[in-house]
Protein backbone atom coordinates (compact mmCIF):
# COMPACT_ATOMS: atom_id res chain seq x y z
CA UNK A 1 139.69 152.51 117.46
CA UNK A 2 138.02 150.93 120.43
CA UNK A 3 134.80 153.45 119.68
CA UNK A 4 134.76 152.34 116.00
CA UNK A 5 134.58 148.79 116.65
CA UNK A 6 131.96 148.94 119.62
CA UNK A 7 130.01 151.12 116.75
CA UNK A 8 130.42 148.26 114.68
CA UNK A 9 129.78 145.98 116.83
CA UNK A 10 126.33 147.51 117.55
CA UNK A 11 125.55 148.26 113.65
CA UNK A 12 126.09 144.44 113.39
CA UNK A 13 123.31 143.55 116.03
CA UNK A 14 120.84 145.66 114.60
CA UNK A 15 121.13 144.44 111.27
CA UNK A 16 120.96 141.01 112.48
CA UNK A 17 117.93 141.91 114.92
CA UNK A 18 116.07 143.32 111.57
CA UNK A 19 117.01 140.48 110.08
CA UNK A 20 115.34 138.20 112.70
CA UNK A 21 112.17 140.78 112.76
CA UNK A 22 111.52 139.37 109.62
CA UNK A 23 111.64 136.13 109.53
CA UNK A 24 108.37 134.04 108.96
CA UNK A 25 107.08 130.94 107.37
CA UNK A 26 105.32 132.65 104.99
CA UNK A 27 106.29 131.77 101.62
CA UNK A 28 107.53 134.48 99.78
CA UNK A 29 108.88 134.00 95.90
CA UNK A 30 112.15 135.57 95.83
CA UNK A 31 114.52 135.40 92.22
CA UNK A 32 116.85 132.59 93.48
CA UNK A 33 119.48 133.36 90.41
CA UNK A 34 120.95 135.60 88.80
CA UNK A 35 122.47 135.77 84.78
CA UNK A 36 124.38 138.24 83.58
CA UNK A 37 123.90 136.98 80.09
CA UNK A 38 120.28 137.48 80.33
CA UNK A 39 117.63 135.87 83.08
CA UNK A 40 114.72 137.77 83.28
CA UNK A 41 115.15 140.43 80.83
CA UNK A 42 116.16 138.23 77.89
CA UNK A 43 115.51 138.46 74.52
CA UNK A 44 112.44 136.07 73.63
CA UNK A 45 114.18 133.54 71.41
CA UNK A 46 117.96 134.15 72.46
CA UNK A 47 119.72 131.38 73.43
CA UNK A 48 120.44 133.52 77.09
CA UNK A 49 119.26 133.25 80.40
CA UNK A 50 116.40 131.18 81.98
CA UNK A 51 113.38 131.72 80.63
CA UNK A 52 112.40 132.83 85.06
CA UNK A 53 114.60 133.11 88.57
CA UNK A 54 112.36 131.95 90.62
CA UNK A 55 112.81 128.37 90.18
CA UNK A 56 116.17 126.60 89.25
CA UNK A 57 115.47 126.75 84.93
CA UNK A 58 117.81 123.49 85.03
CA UNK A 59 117.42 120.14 83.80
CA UNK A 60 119.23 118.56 86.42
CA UNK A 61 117.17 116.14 88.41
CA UNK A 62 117.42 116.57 91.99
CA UNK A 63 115.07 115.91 95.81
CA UNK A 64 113.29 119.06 95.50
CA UNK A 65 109.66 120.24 95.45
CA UNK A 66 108.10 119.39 92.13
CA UNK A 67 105.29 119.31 90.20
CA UNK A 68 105.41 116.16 88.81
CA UNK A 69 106.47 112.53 91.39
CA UNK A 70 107.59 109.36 89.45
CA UNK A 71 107.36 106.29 91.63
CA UNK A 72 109.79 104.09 89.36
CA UNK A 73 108.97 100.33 90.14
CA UNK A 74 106.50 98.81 92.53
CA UNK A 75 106.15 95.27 93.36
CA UNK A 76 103.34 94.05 94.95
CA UNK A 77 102.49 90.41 96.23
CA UNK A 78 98.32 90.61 96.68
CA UNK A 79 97.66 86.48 96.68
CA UNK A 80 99.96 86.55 99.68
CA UNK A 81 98.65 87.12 103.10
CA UNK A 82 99.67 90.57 104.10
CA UNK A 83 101.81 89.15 106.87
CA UNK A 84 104.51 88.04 104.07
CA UNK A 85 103.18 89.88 100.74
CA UNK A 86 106.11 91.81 99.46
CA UNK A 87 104.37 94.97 98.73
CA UNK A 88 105.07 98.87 97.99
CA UNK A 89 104.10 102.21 100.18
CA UNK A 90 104.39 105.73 99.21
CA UNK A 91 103.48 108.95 100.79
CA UNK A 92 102.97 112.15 99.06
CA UNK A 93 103.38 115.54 101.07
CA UNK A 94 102.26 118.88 100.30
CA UNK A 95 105.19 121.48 101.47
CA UNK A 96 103.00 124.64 100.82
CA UNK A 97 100.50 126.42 103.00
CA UNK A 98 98.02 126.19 100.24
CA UNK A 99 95.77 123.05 99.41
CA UNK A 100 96.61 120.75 96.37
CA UNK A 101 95.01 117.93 94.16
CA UNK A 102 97.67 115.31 93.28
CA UNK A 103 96.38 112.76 89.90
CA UNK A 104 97.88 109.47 90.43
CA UNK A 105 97.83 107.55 87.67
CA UNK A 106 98.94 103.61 88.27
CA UNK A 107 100.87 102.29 85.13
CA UNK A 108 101.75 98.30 83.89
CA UNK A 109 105.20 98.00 82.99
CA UNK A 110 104.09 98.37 79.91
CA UNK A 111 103.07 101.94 80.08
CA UNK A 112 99.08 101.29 80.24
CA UNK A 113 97.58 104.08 82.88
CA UNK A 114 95.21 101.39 84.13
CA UNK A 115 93.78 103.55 87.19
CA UNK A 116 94.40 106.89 88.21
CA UNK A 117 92.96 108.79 91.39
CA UNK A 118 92.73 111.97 93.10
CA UNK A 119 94.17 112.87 96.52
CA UNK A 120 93.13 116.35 98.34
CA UNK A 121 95.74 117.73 100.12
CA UNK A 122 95.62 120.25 102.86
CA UNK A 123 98.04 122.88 103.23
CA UNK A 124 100.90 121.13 104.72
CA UNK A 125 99.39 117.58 104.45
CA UNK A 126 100.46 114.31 103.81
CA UNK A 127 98.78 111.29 102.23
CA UNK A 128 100.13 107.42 102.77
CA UNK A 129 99.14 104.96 100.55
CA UNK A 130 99.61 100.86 100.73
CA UNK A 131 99.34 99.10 97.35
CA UNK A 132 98.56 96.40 98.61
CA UNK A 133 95.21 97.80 99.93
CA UNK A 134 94.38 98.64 96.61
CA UNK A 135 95.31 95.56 94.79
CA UNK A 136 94.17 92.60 97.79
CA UNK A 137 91.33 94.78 99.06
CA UNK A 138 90.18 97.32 96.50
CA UNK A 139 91.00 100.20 98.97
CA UNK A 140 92.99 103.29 98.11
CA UNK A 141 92.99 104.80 101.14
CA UNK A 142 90.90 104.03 104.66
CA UNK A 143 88.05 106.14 105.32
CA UNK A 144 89.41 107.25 108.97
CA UNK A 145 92.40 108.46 107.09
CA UNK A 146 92.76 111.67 105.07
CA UNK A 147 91.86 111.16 101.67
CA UNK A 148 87.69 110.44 100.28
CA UNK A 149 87.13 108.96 97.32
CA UNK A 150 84.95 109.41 94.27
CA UNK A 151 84.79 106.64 91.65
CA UNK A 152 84.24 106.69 87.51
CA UNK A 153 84.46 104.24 84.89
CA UNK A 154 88.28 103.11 85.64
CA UNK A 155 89.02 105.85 88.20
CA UNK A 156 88.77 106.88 91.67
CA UNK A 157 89.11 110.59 92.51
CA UNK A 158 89.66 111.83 96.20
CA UNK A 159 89.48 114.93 98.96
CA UNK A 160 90.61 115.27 101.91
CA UNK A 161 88.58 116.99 104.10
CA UNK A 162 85.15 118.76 103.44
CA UNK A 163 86.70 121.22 100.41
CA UNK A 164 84.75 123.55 100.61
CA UNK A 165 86.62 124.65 103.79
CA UNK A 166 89.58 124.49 102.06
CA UNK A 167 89.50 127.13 99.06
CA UNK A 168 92.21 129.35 99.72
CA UNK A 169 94.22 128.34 96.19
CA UNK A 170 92.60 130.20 93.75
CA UNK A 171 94.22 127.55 90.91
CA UNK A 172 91.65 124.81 92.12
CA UNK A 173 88.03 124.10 91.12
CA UNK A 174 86.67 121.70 93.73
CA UNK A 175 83.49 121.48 92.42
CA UNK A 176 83.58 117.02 91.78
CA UNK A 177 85.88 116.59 94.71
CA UNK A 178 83.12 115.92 96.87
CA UNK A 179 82.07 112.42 97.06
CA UNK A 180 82.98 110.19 100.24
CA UNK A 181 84.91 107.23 100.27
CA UNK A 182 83.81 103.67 98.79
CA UNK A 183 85.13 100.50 97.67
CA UNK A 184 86.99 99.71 94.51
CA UNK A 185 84.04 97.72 92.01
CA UNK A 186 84.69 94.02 92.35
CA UNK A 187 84.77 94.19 88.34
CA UNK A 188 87.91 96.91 88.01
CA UNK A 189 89.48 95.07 90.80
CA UNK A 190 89.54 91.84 88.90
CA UNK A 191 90.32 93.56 86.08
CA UNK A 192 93.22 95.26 87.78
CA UNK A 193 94.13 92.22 89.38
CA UNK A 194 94.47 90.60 85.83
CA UNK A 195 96.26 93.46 83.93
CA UNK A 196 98.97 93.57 86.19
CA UNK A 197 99.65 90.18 86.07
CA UNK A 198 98.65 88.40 83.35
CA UNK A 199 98.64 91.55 81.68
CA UNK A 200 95.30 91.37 79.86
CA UNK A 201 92.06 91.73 81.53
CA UNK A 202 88.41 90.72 80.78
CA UNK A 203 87.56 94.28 79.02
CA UNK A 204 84.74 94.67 81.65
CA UNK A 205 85.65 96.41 84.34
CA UNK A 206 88.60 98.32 82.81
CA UNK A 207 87.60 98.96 79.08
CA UNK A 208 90.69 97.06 77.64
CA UNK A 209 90.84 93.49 76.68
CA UNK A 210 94.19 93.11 74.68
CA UNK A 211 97.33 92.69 76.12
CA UNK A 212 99.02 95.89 77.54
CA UNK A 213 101.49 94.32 79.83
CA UNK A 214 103.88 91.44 80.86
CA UNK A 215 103.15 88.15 82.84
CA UNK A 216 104.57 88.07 86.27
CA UNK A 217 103.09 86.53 89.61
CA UNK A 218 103.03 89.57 91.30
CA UNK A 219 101.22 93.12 90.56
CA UNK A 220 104.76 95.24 88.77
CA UNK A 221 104.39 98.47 87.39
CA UNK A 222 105.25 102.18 88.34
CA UNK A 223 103.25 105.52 89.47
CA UNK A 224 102.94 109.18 88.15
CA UNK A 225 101.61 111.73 90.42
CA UNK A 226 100.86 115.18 88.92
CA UNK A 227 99.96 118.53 90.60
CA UNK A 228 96.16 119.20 89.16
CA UNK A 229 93.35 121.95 89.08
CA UNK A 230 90.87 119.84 89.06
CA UNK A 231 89.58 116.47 90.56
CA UNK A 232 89.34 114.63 87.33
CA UNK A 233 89.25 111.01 85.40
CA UNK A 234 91.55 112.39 82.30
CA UNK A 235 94.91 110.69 81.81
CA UNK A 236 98.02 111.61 80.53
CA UNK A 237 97.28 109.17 76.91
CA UNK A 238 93.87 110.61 76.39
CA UNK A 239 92.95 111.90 72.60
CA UNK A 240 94.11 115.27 71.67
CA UNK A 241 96.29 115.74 75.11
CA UNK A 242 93.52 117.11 76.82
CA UNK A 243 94.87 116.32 80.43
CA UNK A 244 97.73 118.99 79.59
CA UNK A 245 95.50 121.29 78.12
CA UNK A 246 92.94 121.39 81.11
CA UNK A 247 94.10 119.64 84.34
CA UNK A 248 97.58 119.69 84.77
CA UNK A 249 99.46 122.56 87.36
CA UNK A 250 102.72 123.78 87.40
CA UNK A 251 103.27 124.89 91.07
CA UNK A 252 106.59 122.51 92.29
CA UNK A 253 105.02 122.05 95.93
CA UNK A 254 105.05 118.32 96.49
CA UNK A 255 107.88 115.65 97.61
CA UNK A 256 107.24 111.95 97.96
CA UNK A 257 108.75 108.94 98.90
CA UNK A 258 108.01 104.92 98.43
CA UNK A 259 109.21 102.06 100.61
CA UNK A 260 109.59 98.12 99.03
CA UNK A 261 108.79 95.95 101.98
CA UNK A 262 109.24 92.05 101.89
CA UNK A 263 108.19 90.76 105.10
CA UNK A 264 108.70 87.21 104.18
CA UNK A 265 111.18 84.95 105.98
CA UNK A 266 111.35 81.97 104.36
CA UNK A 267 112.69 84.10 101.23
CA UNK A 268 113.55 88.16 102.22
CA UNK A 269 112.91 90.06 105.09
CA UNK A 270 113.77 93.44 104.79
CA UNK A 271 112.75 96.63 103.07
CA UNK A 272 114.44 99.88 101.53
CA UNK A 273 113.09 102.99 100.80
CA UNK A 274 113.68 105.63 98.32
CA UNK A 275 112.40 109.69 97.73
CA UNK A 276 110.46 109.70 94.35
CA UNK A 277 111.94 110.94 91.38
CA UNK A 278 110.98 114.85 91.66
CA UNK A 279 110.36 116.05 88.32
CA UNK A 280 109.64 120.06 88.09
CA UNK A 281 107.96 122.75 86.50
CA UNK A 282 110.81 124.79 84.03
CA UNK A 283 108.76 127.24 84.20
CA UNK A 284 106.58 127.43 87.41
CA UNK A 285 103.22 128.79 88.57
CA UNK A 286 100.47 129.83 86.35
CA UNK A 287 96.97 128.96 85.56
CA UNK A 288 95.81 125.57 83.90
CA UNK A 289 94.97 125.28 80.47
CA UNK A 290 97.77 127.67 78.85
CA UNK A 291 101.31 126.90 77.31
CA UNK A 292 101.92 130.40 78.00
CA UNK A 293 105.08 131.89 78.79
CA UNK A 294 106.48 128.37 77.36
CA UNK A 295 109.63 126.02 78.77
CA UNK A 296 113.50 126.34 77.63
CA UNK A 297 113.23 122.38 77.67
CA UNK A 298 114.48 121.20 74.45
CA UNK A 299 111.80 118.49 75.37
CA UNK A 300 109.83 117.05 78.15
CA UNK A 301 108.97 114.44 80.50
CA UNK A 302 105.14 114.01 79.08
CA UNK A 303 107.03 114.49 75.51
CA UNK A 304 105.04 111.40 74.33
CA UNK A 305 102.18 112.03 75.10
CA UNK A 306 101.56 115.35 73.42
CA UNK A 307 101.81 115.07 70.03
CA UNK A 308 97.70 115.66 69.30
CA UNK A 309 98.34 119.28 71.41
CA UNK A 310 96.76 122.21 70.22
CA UNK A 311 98.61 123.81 66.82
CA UNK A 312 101.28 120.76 68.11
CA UNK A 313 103.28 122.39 70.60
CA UNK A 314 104.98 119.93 72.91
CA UNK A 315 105.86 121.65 75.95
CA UNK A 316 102.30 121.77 77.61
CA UNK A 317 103.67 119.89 80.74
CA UNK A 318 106.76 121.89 81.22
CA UNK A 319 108.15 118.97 83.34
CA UNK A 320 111.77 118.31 83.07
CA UNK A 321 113.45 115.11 81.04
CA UNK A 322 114.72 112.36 83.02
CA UNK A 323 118.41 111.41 82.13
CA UNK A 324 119.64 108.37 79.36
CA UNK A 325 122.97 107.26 81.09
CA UNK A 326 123.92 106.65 85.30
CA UNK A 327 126.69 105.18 87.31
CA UNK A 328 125.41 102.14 89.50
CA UNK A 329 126.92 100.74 92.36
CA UNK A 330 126.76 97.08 92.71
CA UNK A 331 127.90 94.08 95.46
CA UNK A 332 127.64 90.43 94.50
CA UNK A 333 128.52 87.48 96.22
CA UNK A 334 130.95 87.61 98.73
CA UNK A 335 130.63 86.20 102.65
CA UNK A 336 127.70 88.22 103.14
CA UNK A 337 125.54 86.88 100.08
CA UNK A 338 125.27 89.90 98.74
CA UNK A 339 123.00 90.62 96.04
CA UNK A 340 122.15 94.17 93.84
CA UNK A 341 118.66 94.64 91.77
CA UNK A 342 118.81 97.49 89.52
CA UNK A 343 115.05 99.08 89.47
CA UNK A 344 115.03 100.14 86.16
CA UNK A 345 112.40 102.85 84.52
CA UNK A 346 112.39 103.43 81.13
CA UNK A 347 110.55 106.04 78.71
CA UNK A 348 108.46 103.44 75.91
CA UNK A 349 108.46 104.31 72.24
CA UNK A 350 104.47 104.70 72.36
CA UNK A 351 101.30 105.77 74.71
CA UNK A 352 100.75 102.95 76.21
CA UNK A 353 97.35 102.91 74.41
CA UNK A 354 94.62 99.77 74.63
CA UNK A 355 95.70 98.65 70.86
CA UNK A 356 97.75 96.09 69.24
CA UNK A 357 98.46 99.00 66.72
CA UNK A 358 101.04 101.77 66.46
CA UNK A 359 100.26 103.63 69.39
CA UNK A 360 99.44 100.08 71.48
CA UNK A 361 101.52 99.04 75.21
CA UNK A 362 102.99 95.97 73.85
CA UNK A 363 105.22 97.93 71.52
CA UNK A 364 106.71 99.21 74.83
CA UNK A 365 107.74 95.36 75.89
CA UNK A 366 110.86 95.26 74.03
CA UNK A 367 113.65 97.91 73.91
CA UNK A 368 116.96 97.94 73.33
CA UNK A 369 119.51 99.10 75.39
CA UNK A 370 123.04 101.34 73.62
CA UNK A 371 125.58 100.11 76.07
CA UNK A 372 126.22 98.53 79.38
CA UNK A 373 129.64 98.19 81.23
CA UNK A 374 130.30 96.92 84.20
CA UNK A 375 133.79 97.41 86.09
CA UNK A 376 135.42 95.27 88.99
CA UNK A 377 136.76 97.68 91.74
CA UNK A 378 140.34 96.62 89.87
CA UNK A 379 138.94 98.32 87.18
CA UNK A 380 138.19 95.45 84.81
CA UNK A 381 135.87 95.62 82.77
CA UNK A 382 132.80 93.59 80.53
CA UNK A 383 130.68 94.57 78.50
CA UNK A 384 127.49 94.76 75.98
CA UNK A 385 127.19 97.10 72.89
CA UNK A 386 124.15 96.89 70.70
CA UNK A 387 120.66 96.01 70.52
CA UNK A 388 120.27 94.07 73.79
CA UNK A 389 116.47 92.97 74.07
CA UNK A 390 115.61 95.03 77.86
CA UNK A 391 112.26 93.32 77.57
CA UNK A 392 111.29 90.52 75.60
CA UNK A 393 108.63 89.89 73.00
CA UNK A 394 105.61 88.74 74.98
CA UNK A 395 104.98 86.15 75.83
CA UNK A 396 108.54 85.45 76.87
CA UNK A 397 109.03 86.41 80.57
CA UNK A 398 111.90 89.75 80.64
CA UNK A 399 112.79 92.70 81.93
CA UNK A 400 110.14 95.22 80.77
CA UNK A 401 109.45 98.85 80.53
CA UNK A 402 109.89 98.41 84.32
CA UNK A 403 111.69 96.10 86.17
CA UNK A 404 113.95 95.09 88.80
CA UNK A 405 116.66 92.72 87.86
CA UNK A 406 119.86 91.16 89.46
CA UNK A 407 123.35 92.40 88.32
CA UNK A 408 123.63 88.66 88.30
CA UNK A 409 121.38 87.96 85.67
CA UNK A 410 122.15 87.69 81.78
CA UNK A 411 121.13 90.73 81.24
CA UNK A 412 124.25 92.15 82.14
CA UNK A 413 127.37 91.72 81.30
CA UNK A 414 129.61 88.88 83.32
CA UNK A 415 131.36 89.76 86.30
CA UNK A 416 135.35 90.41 85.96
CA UNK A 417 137.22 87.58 86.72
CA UNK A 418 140.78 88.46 86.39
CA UNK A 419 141.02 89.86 90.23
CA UNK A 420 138.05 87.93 91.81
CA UNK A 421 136.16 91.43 93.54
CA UNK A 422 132.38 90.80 94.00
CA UNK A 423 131.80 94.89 93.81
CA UNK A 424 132.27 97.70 91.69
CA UNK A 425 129.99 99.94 89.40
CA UNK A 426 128.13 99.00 85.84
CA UNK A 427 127.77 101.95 83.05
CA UNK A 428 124.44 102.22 81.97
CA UNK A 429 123.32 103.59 78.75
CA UNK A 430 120.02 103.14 78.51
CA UNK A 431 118.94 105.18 75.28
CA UNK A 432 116.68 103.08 73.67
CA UNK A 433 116.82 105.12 70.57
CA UNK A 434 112.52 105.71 69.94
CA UNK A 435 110.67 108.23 68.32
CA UNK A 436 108.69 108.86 71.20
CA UNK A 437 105.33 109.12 69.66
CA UNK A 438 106.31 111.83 66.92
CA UNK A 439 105.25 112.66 63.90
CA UNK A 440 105.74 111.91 60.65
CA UNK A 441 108.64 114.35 59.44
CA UNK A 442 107.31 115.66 56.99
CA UNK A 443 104.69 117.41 59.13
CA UNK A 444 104.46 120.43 60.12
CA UNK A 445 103.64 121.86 63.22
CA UNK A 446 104.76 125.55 65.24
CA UNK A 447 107.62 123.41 66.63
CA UNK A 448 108.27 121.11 64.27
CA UNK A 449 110.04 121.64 60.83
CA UNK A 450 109.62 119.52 57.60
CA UNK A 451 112.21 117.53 58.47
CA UNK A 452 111.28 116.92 62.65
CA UNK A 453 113.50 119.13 64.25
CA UNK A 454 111.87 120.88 66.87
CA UNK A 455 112.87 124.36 68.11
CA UNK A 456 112.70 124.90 71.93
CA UNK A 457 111.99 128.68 72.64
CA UNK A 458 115.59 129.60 73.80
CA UNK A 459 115.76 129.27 69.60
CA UNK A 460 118.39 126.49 69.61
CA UNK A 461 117.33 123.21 68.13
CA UNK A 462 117.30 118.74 68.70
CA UNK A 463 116.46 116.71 66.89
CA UNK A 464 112.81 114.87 67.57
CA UNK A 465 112.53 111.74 66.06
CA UNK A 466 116.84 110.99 68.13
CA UNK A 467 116.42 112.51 71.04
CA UNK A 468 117.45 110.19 73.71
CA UNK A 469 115.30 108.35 75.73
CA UNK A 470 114.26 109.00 79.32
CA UNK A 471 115.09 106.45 81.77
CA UNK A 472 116.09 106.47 86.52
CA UNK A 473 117.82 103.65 87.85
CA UNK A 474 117.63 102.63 91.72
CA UNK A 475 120.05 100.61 93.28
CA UNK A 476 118.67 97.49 95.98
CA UNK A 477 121.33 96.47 97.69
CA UNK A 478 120.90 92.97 99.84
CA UNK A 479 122.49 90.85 102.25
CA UNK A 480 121.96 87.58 103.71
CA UNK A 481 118.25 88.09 102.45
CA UNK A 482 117.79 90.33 105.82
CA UNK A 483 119.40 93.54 104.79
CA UNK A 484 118.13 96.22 102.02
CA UNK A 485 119.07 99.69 101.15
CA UNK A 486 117.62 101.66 98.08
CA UNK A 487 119.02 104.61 96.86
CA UNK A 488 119.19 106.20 93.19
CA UNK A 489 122.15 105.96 91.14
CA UNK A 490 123.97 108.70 89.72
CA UNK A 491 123.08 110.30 86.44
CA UNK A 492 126.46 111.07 83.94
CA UNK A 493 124.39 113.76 82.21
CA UNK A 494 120.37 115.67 82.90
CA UNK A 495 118.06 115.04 80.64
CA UNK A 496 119.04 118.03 77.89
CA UNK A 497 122.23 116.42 77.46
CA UNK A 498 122.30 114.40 74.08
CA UNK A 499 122.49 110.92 73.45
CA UNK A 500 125.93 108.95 73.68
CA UNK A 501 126.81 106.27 71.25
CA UNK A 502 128.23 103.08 71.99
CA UNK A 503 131.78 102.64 72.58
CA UNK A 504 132.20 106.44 73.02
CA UNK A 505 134.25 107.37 76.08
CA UNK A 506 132.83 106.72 79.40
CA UNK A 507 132.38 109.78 81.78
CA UNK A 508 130.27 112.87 82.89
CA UNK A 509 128.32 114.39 79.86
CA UNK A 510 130.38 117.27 78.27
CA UNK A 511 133.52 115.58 78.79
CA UNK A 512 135.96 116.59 81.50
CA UNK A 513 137.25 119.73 81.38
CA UNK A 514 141.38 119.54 82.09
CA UNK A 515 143.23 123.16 81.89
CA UNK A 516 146.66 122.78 81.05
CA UNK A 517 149.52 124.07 82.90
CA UNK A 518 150.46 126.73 83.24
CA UNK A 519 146.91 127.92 84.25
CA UNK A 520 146.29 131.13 82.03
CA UNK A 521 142.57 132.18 82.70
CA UNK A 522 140.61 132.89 79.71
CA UNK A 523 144.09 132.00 77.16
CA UNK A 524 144.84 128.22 77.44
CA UNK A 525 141.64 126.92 79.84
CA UNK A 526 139.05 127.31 76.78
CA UNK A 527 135.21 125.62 78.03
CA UNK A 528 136.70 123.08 74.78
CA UNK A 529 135.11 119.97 75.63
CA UNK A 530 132.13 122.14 77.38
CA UNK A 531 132.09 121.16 81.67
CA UNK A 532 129.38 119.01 83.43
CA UNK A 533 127.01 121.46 84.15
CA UNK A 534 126.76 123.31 80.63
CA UNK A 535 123.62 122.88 79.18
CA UNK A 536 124.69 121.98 75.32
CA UNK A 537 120.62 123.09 74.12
């Protein structure tokens, strides 16, 4: 006995030695899942398995590498000296050995991409970026640090070091990512200046003189950054969705995060920070320019914005929907002044195009909201059902396609009196109930029937013109205008999970599944409502 288990003993250290042997940081794919319903060898059209293994085929939202980074709200004081400007930071870091191009593209809270840039990225590197640089001093990034900058018409482009030392991804053509750094054009700046604020601009420096977003004193939008082949001036609203069909990557190698800072005394000083919304590739890897092998999304994150795509299809992006309903934590009042902003980001019913017509920003500034209910921590309860303007017609001040608002405000419902708590947690059901940009229904496209229901390629169907809308909510929690956290609140069902009408009982999507007892496996435990993590596509 004592010889067997010194035997095993020594079987056990040799196996773990290999083990060791082989460890690198080389990155590797390796399948990550396996389905015994189908995965990899599925049927093309079944509704089995993911459509690969070596990325999570899920539309749960999670921190993760991605392919796509949404910066939800930014805030940015720029007629403020910097001392006390409340302004916005974000860094974006590339977690692969191989070098990247990451599009930004700067959005009004209106959904108008009013200046978009490149960033070259290293293997391994990381890029900072202060917003108030670019909106007080027309800098994106200082020439000591990593990035270089090429400008356009509305754009600036950038690289990081000289690229043609850094060629080893074979996805990339470098070939306009070489210009060095330079100021922003005093004409886009004022121009920028003025969208973001007064949300119209002279049409000179940034080709758009109508309105495309709300008034506010400081510069209040959000940010998409977007894995890319190319360094390029295309953005996501352009004709024919030719940034999908020529720029955009699907390799989920970047993270990010973004900091609010209010440096101000006299009014807040603190600052919370946040990752960025990681939005991935379902599926991952390949070449740009091809839809090819396709996404088991029922719909996507770009969904919008690519309804002119070649013979119609929809899933060029492959980029996972955000989520329509979340569970927010919230403090207010109390000994400690507390206060709680809800950072609210919300998918628009159009492009975000420079028109006052049916494609045009301003029909993003007012959407309703299906149901909001907040609960004391006695679990009372108020609440709003119904059309509830988010934003209002311009040009009323409101809470527009982006926002941050206090749980104080009247745009939620009161706080519970009966047992005088100043916390708890609001229900927020933010489908806005759009057609996204769609169609008419009678037409016809390869994944669109006659009557606009779109079939996803697992061969299941949703409806296009009522899917629900895409929306991330990020709690600020204050106190005694000194102290700030910022943290995202938790989504009740991913983005594949349908839309839930008013009134309809509150919980995690799919219902909660209760066995009864006695606890029979497979007889009296049926998947009757479906659990949690069942994707109902």
């Amino acid at each position: 006995m004592k010889k067997f288990t010194v035997l095993a003993m020594v079987a056990a250290v040799l196996m773990a030695g290999a083990a060791f042997a082989r460890s690198d940081h080389r990155l590797t794919i390796q399948p990550n899942a396996t389905f015994t319903f189908g995965g990899a060898g599925a049927v093309s059209g079944s509704a089995s398995g993911p459509t690969t293994t070596n990325n999570d085929d899920s539309c749960d939202i999670g921190t993760a590498p991605a392919a796509t980074l949404l910066l939800p709200f930014f805030d940015v004081d720029f007629k403020s000296p910097q001392t006390t400007a409340r302004t916005t930071l974000f860094t974006i870091t590339n977690v692969s050995f191989l070098p990247q191009i990451a599009h930004v593209v700067i959005w009004t809270d209106w959904s108008f991409p009013a200046l978009d840039f490149n960033i070259f990225l290293t293997g391994y590197d990381v890029q900072a970026i202060n917003l108030y640089d670019i909106f007080a001093r027309g800098v994106i990034a200082p020439p000591s640090g990593t990035s270089s900058l090429i400008a356009g018409p509305t754009q600036i482009a950038g690289t990081d070091s000289t690229p043609a030392l850094n060629t080893g991804n074979p996805l990339l053509n470098l070939s306009a990512c070489g210009t060095l750094p330079g100021p922003i054009p005093p004409a886009l700046l004022a121009d920028l200046q003025a969208i973001f604020t007064a949300g119209i601009g002279s049409g000179t420096g940034i080709p758009c003189a109508v309105r495309v977003g709300g008034p506010h004193n400081d510069a209040i939008g959000y940010i998409t950054v977007d894995v890319n082949a190319n360094c390029n001036t295309s953005l996501p609203n352009d004709p024919g969705a030719t940034y999908f069909t020529t720029n955009i990557l699907f390799d989920n190698v970047l993270i990010g995060d973004y900091e609010n800072v209010q440096p101000n005394p006299a009014v807040v000083n603190a600052a919370g920070g946040s990752p960025m919304v990681s939005i991935r590739a379902v599926p991952e890897g390949g070449v740009a320019g091809t839809v090819t092998p396709g996404t088991n999304l029922p719909f996507t994150f770009y969904d919008r914005y690519t309804v002119g795509a070649p013979g119609g299809e929809r899933g060029w992006d492959r980029r996972q929907p955000l989520p329509n309903t979340f569970a927010a934590r919230y403090i207010q009042g109390g000994t400690g002044s507390f206060n709680t902003n809800f950072q609210i980001w919300r998918e628009g019913f159009t492009i975000g195009g420079c028109s006052t017509g049916a494609s045009g920003a301003i029909n993003n500034s007012s959407m309703a909201v299906t149901e909001i209910v907040r609960f004391d921590e006695h679990e009372n309860s108020t609440s709003i059902v119904g059309a509830i303007p988010i934003s209002p017609t311009p040009p009323l001040q409101g809470l527009p396609e982006t926002s941050s608002t206090a749980v104080s405000s009247g745009f939620f419902p009161a706080l519970p009196s009966a047992a005088g708590d100043v916390g708890g947690w609001i229900y927020l059901n933010l489908n806005n109930r759009g057609v996204f940009g769609n169609p008419p229904v009678n037409a016809t496209f390869s994944r669109l029937t006659a009557v606009g229901v779109r079939t996803p390629f697992n061969g299941t169907t949703v409806n296009s013109t009522n899917r629900p809308s895409q929306n991330w909510v990020t709690i600020n929690l204050q106190a005694e205008s000194r102290f700030s956290v910022l943290f995202d609140a938790a989504w009740l069902g991913n983005g594949c999970s349908p839309g839930v009408a008013a009134g309809t009982q509150i919980g995690p999507a799919g219902g909660v599944l209760v066995c009864p007892q006695p606890f029979v496996p497979g007889t009296n435990c049926a998947l009757t409502p479906v659990g949690t993590n069942v994707n109902p596509f």
